[in-house]
C-alpha atoms as a PDB file:
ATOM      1  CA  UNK A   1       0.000   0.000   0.000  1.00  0.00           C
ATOM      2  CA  UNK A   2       1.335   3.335  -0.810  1.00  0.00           C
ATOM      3  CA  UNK A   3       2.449   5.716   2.070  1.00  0.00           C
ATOM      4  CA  UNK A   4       3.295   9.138   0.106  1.00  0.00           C
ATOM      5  CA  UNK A   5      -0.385  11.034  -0.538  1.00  0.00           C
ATOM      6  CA  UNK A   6       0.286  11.619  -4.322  1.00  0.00           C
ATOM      7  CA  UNK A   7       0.470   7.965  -4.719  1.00  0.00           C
ATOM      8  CA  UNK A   8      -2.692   7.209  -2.648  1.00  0.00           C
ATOM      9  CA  UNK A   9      -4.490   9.905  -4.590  1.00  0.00           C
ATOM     10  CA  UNK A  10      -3.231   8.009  -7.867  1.00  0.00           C
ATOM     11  CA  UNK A  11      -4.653   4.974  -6.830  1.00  0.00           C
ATOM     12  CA  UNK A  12      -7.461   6.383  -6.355  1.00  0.00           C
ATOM     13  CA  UNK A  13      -7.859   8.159  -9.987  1.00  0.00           C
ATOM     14  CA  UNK A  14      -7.069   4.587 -11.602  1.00  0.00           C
ATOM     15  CA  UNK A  15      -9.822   2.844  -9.823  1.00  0.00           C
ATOM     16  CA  UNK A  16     -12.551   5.192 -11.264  1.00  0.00           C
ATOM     17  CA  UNK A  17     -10.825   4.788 -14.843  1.00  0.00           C
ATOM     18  CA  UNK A  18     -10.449   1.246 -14.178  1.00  0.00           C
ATOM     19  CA  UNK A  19     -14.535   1.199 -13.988  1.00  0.00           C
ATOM     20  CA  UNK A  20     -15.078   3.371 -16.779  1.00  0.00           C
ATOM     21  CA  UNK A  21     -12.879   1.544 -19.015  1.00  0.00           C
ATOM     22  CA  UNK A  22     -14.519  -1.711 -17.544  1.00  0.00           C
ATOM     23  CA  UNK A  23     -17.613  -0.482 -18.441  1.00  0.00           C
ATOM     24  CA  UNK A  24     -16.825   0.895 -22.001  1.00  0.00           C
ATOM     25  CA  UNK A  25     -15.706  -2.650 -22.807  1.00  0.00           C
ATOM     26  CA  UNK A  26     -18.485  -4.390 -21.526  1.00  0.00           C
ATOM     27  CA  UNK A  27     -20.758  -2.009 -23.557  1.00  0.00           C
ATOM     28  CA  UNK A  28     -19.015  -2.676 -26.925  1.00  0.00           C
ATOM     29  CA  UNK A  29     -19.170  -6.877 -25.728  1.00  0.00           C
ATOM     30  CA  UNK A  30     -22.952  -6.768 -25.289  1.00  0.00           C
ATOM     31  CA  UNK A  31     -23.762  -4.953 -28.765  1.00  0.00           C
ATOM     32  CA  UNK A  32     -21.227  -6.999 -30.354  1.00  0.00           C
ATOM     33  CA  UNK A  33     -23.036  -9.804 -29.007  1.00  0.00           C
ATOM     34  CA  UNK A  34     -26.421  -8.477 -30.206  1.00  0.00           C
ATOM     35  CA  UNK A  35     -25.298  -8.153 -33.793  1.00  0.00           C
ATOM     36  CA  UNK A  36     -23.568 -11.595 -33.969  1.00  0.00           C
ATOM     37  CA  UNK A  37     -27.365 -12.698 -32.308  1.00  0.00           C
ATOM     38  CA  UNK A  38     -29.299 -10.584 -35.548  1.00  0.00           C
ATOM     39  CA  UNK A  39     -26.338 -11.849 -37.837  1.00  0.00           C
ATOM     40  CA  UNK A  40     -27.086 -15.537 -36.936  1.00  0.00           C
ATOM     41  CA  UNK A  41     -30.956 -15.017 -37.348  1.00  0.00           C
ATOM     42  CA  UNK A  42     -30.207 -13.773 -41.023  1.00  0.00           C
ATOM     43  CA  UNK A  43     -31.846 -10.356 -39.390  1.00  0.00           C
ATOM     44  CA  UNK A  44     -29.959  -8.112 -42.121  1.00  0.00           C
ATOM     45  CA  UNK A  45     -31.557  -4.608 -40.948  1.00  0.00           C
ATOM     46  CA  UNK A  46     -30.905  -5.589 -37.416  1.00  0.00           C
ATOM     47  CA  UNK A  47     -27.566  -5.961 -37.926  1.00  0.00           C
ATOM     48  CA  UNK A  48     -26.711  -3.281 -39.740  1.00  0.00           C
ATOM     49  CA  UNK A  49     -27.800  -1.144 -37.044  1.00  0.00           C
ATOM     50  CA  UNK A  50     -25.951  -2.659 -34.439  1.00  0.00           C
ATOM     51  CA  UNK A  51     -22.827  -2.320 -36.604  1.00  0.00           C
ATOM     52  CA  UNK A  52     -23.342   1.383 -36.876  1.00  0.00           C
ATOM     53  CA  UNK A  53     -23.199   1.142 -32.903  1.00  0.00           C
ATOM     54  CA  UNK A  54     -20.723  -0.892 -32.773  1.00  0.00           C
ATOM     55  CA  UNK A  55     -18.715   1.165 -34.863  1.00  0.00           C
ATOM     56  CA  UNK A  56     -19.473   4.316 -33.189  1.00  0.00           C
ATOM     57  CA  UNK A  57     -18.686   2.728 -29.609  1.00  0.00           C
ATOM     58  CA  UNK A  58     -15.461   0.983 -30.889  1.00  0.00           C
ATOM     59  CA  UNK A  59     -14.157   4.308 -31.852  1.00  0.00           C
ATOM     60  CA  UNK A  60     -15.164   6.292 -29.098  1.00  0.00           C
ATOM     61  CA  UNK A  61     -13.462   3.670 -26.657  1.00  0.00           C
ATOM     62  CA  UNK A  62     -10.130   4.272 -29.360  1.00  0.00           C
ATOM     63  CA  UNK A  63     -10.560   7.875 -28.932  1.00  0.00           C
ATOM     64  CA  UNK A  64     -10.214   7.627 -25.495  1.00  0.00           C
ATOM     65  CA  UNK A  65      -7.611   4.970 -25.153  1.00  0.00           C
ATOM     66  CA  UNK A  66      -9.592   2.212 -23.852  1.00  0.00           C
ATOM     67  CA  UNK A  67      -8.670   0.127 -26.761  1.00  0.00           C
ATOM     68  CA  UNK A  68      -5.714   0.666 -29.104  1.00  0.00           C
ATOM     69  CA  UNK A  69      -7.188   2.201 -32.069  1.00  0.00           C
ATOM     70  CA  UNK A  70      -5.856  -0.227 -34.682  1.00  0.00           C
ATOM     71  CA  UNK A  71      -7.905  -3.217 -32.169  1.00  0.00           C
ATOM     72  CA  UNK A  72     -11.168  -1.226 -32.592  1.00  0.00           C
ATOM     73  CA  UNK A  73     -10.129  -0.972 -36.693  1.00  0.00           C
ATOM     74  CA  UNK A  74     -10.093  -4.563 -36.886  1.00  0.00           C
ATOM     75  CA  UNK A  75     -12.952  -5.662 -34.797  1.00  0.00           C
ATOM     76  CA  UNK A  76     -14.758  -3.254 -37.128  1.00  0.00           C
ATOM     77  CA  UNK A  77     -13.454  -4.861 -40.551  1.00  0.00           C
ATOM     78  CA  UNK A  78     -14.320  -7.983 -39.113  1.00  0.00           C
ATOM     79  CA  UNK A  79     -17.510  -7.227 -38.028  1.00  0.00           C
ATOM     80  CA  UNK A  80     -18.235  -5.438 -41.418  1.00  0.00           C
ATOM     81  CA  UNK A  81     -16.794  -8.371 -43.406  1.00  0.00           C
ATOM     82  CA  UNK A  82     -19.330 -10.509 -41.361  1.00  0.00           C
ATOM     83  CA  UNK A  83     -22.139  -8.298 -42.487  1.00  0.00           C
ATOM     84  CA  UNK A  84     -21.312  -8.329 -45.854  1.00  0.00           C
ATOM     85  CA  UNK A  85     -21.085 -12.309 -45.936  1.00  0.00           C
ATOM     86  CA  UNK A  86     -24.870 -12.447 -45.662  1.00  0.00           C
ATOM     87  CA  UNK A  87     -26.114  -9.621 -47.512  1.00  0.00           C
END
């Protein structure tokens, strides 16, 4: 356990961006989820929308270095080329 304040208050300030970045993740895992769900059902219009979220979440999280932006890049060419495989 740290002794020296600046360190404590540290520790502090990476739990609470441990949670948000927790949280971002989880976010992107459930609507990645949801589109491989609509993708599987052959739900075309479904899935496109949840790409578009996907997208927009995957970048955001890249923006604000949750995820390495070339990992958010290739989840979304993947995702896309997944799309594209039953339209």
């Amino acid at each position: 356990m740290a002794n020296i304040k600046s360190a404590k208050k540290r520790i502090l300030v990476i739990n609470k961006k441990t949670e948000v970045n927790r949280s971002r993740k989880s976010e992107i895992k459930t609507y990645i989820k949801k589109f491989e769900a609509a993708v599987s059902d052959g739900n075309y219009e479904q899935a496109k929308e949840y790409l578009t979220i996907c997208e927009k979440k995957l970048y955001q999280a890249a923006a604000k270095n949750t995820i390495h932006k070339n990992a958010a890049s290739r989840k979304v060419s993947r995702l896309t080329q997944r799309l594209n495989k039953i339209a």
